[in-house]
C-alpha atoms as a PDB file:
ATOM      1  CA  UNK A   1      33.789  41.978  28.007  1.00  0.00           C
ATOM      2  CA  UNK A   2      31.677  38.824  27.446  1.00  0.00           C
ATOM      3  CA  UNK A   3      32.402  36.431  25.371  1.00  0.00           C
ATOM      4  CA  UNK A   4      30.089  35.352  22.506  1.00  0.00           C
ATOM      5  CA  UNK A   5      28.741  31.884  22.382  1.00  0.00           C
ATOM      6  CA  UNK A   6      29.005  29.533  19.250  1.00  0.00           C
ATOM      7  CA  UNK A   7      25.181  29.127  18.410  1.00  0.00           C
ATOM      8  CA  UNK A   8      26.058  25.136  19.315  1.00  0.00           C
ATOM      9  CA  UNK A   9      26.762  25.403  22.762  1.00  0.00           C
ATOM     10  CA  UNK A  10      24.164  27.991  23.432  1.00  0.00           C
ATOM     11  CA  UNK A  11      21.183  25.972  22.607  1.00  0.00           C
ATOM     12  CA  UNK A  12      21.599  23.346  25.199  1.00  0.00           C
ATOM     13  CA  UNK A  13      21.102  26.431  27.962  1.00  0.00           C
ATOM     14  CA  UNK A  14      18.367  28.460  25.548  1.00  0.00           C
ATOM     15  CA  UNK A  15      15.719  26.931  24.043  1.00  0.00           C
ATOM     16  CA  UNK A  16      15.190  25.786  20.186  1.00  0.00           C
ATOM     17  CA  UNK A  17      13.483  28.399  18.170  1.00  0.00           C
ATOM     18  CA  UNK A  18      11.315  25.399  17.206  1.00  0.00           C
ATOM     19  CA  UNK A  19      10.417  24.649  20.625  1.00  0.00           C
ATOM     20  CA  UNK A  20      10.087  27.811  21.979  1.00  0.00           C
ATOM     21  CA  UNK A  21       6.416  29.011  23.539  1.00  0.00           C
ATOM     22  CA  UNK A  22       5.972  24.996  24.218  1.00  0.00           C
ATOM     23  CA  UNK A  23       5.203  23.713  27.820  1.00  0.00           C
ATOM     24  CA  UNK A  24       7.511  21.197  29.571  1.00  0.00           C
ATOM     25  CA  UNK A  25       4.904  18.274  29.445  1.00  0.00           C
ATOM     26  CA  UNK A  26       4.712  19.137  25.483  1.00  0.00           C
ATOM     27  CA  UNK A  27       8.927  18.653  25.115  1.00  0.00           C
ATOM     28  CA  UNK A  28       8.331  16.072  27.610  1.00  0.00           C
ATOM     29  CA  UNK A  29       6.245  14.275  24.924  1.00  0.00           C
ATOM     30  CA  UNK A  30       8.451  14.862  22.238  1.00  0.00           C
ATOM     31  CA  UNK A  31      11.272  12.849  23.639  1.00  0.00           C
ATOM     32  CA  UNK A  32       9.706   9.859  24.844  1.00  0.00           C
ATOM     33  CA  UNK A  33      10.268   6.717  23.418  1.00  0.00           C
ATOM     34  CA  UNK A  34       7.333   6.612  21.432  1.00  0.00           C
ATOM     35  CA  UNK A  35       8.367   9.340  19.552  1.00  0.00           C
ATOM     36  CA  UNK A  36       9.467   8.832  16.013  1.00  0.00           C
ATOM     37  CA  UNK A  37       7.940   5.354  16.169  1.00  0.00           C
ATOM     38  CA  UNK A  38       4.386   5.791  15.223  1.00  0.00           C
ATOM     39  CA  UNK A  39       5.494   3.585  11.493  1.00  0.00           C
ATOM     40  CA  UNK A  40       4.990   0.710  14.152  1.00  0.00           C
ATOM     41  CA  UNK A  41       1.417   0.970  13.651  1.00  0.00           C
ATOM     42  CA  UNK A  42       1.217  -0.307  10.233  1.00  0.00           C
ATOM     43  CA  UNK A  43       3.209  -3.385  11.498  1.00  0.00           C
ATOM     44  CA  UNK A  44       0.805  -3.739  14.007  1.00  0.00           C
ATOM     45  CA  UNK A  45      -2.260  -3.474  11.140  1.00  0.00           C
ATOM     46  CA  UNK A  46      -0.125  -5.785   8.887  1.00  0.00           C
ATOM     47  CA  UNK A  47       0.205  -8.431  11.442  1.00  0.00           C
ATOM     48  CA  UNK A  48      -3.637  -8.067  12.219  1.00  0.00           C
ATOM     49  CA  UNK A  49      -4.293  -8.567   8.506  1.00  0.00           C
ATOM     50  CA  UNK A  50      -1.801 -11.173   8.175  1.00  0.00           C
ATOM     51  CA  UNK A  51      -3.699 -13.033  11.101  1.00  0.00           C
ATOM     52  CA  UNK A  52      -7.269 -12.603   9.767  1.00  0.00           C
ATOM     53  CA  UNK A  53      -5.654 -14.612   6.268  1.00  0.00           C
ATOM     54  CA  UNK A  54      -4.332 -17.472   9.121  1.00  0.00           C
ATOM     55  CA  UNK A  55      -7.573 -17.877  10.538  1.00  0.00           C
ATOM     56  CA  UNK A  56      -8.816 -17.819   7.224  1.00  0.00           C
ATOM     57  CA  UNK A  57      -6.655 -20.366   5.543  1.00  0.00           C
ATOM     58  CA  UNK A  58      -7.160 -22.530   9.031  1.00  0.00           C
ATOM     59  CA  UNK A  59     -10.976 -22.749   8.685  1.00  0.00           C
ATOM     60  CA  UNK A  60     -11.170 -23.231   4.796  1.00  0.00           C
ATOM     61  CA  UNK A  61     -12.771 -25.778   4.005  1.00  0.00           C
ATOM     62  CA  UNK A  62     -11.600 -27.382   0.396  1.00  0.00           C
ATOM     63  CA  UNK A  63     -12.089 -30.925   0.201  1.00  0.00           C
ATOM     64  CA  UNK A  64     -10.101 -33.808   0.032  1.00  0.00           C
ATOM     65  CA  UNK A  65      -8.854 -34.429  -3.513  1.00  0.00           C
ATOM     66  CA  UNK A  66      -7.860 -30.802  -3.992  1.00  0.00           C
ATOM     67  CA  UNK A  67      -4.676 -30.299  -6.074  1.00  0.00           C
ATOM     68  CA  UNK A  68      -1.431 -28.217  -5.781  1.00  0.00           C
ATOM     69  CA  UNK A  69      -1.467 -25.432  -5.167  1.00  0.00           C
ATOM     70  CA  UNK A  70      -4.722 -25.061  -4.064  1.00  0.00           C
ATOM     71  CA  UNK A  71      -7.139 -21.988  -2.619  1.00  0.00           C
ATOM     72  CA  UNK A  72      -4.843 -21.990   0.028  1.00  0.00           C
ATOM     73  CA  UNK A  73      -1.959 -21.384  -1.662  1.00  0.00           C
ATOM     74  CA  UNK A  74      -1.966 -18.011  -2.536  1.00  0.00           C
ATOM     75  CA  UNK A  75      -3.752 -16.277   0.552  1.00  0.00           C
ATOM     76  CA  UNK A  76      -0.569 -18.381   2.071  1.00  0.00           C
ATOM     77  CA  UNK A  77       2.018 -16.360   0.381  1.00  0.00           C
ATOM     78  CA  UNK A  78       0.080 -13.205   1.166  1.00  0.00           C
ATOM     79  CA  UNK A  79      -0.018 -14.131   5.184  1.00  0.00           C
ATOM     80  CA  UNK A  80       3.490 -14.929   5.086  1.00  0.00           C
ATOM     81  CA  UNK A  81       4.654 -11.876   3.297  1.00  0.00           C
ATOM     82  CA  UNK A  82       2.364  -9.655   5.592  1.00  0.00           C
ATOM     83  CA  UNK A  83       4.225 -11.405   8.550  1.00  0.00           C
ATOM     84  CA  UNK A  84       7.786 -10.513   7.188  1.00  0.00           C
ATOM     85  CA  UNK A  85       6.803  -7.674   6.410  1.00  0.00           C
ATOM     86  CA  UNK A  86       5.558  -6.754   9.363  1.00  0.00           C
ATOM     87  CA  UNK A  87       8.865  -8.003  11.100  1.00  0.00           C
ATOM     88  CA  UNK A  88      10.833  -5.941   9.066  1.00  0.00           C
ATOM     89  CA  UNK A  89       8.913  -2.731   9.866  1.00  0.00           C
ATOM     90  CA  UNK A  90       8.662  -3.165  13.209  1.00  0.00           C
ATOM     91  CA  UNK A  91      12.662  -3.631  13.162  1.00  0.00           C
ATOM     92  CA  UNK A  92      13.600  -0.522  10.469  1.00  0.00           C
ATOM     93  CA  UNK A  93      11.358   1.541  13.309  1.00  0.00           C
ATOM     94  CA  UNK A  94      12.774   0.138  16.483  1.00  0.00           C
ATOM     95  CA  UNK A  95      16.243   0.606  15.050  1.00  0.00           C
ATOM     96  CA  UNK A  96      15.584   4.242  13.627  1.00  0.00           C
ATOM     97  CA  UNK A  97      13.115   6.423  14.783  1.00  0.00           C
ATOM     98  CA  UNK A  98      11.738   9.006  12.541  1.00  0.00           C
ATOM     99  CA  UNK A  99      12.070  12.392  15.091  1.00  0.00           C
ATOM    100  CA  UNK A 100      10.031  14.847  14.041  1.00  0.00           C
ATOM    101  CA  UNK A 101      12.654  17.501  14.904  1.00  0.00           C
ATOM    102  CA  UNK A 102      14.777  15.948  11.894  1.00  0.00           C
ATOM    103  CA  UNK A 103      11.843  17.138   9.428  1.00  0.00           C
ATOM    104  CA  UNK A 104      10.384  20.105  11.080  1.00  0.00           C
ATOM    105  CA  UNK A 105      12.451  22.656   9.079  1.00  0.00           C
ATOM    106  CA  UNK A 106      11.560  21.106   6.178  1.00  0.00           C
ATOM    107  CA  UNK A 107       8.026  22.341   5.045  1.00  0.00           C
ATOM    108  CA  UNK A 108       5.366  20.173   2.368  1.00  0.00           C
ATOM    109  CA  UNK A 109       2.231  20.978   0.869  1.00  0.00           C
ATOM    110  CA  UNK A 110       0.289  18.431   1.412  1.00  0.00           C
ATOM    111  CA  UNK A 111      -2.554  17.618  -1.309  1.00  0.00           C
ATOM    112  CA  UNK A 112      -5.095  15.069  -2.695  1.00  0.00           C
ATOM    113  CA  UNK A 113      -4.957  14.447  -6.512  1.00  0.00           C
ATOM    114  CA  UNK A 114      -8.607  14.883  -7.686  1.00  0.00           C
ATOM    115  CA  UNK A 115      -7.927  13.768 -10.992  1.00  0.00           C
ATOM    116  CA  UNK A 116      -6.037  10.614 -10.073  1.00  0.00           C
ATOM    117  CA  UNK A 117      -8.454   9.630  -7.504  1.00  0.00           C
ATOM    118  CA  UNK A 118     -11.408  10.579  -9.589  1.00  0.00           C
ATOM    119  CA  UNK A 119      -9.841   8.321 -12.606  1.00  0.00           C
ATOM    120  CA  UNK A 120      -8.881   5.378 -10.380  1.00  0.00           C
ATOM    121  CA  UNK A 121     -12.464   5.209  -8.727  1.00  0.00           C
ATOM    122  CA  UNK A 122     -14.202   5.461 -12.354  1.00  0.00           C
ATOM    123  CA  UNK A 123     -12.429   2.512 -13.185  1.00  0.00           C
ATOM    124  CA  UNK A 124     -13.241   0.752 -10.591  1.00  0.00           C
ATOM    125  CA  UNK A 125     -16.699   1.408 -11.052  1.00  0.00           C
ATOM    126  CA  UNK A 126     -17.030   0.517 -14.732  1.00  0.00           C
ATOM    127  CA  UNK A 127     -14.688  -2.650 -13.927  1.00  0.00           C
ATOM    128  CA  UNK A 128     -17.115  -3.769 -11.461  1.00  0.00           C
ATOM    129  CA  UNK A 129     -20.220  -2.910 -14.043  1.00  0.00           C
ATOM    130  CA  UNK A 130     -19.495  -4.339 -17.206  1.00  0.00           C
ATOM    131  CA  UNK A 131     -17.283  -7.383 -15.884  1.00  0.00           C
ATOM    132  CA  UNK A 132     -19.960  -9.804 -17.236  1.00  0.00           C
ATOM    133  CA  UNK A 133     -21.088  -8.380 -19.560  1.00  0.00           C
ATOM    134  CA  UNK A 134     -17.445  -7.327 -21.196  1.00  0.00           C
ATOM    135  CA  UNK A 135     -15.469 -10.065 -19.716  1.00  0.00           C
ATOM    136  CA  UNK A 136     -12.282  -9.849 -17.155  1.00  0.00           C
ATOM    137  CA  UNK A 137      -9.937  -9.426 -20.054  1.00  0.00           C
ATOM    138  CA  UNK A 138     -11.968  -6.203 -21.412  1.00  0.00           C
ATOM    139  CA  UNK A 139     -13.112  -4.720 -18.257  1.00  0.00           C
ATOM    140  CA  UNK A 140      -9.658  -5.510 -16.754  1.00  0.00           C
ATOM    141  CA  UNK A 141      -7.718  -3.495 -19.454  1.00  0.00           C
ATOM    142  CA  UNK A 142      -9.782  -0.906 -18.940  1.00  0.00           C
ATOM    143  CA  UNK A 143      -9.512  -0.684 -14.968  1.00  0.00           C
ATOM    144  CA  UNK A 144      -5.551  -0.584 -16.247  1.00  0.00           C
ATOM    145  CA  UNK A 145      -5.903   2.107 -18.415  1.00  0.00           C
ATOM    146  CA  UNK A 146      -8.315   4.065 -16.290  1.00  0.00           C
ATOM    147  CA  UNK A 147      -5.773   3.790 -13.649  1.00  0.00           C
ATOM    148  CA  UNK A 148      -2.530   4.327 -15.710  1.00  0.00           C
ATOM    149  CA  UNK A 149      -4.261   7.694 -17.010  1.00  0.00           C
ATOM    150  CA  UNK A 150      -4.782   8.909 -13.347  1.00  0.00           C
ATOM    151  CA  UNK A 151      -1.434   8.884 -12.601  1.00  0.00           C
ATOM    152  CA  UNK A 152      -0.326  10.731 -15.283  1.00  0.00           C
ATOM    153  CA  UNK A 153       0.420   8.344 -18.112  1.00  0.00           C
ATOM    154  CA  UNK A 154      -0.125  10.358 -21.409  1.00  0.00           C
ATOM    155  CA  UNK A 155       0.182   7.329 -24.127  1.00  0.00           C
ATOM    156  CA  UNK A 156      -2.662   6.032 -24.591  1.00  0.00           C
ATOM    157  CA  UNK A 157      -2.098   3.623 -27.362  1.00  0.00           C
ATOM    158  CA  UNK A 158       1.190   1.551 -25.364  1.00  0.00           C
ATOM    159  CA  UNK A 159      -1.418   2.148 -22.137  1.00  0.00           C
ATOM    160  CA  UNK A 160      -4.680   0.237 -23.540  1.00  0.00           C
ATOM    161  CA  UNK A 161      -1.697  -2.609 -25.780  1.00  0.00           C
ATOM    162  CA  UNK A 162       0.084  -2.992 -22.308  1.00  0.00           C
ATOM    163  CA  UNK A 163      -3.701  -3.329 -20.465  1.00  0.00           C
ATOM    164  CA  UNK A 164      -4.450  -5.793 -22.494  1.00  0.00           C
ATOM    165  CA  UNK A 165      -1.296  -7.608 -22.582  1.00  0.00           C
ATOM    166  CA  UNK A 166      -1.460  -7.955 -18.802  1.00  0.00           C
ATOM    167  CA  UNK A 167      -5.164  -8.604 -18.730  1.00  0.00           C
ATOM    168  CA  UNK A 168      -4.769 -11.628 -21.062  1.00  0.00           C
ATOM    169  CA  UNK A 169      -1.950 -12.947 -19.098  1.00  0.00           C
ATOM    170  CA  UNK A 170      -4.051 -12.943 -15.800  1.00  0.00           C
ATOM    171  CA  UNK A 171      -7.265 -14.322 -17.517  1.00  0.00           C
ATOM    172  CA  UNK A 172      -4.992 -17.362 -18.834  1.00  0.00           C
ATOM    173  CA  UNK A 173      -2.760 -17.459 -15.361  1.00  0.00           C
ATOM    174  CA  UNK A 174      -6.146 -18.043 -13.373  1.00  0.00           C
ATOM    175  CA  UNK A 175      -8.309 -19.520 -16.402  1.00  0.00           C
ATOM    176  CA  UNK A 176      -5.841 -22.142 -17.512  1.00  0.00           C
ATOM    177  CA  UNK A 177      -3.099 -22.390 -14.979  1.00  0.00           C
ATOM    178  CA  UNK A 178      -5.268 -22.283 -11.880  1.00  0.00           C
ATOM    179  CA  UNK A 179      -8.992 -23.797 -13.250  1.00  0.00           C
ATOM    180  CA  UNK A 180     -10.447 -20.666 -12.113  1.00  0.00           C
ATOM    181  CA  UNK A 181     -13.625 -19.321 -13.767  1.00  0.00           C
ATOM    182  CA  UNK A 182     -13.421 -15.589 -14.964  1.00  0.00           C
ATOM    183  CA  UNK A 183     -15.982 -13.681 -16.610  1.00  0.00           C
ATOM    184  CA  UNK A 184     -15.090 -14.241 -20.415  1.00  0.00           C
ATOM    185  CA  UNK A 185     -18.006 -11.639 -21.175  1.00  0.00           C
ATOM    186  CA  UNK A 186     -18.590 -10.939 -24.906  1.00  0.00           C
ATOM    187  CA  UNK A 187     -15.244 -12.591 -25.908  1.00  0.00           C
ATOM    188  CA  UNK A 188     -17.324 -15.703 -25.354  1.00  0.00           C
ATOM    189  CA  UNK A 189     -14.923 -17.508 -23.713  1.00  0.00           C
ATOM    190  CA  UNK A 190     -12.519 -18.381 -26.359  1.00  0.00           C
ATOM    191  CA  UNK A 191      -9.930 -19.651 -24.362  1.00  0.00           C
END
């Protein structure tokens, strides 16, 4: 009489009805230590993005009576977030791999959004053809809009209020707070 093995203890002898039909060299593979770790290559691109911003804060050249905070300010704060960022990544996928045996009985369907892409890039490409003649806060709420209705947002009247809302706040942020010059289009620069 033979006894009967607890599925458990059996598949360290048999092999995994996931892995079986695969080579040595291809399990061989899927336990090394890259394995689970391939997140660490958006660190990697975040840290090379993060240094072009260095290199391009470090050659800027702005003058000598330039006030705070500056055109080197904010390209600042994006190079050191990228950098932390980047830290942190590299950490969450040194500490815990992401094995691709832990997902492989899960199945997705993977798709592209037509409509959202389709909407997003149509607002990009009317922001970026009636800028001057609309103006940024115009042209902005639209991009907003155009994007907000791409991703599924079906009120359109709190969509276009709230585009405009935010559009306004960033014309007067960078117009008024910063000395920046944005397109004020047929608004005719009021503020």
């Amino acid at each position: 009489m033979s006894n009967p093995v607890p599925p458990s203890a059996g598949m360290a002898e048999t092999q995994r009805p996931e892995t079986a039909g695969t080579s040595d060299a291809t399990l061989a593979v899927r336990t090394s230590w890259r394995d689970g770790r391939s997140g660490l290559l958006l660190s990697l691109l975040m840290v090379l993005f993060s240094t072009y911003l260095l290199i391009g804060i470090l050659t800027m050249d702005v003058g000598e009576g330039t006030d705070f905070p500056g055109p080197k300010f904010f390209p600042g704060i994006l190079m050191v977030a990228g950098y932390v960022l980047a830290v942190l990544l590299a950490l969450h996928y040194l500490r815990s791999p992401e094995h691709p045996t832990e997902t492989s009985a899960r199945t997705y369907r993977t798709f592209t959004d037509w409509s959202a892409v389709l909407w997003s890039a149509g607002g990009f490409l009317l922001f970026a053809l009636t800028l001057e003649t609309l103006g940024w806060i115009i042209a902005a709420a639209m991009l907003f809009w155009f994007v907000a209705k791409g991703f599924g947002s079906r009120r359109p009247l709190f969509d276009i209020s709230f585009a405009l809302l935010i559009s306004s706040a960033i014309y007067l942020a960078f117009s008024v707070g910063l000395g920046l010059n944005l397109p004020s289009g047929i608004l005719g620069g009021g503020f």
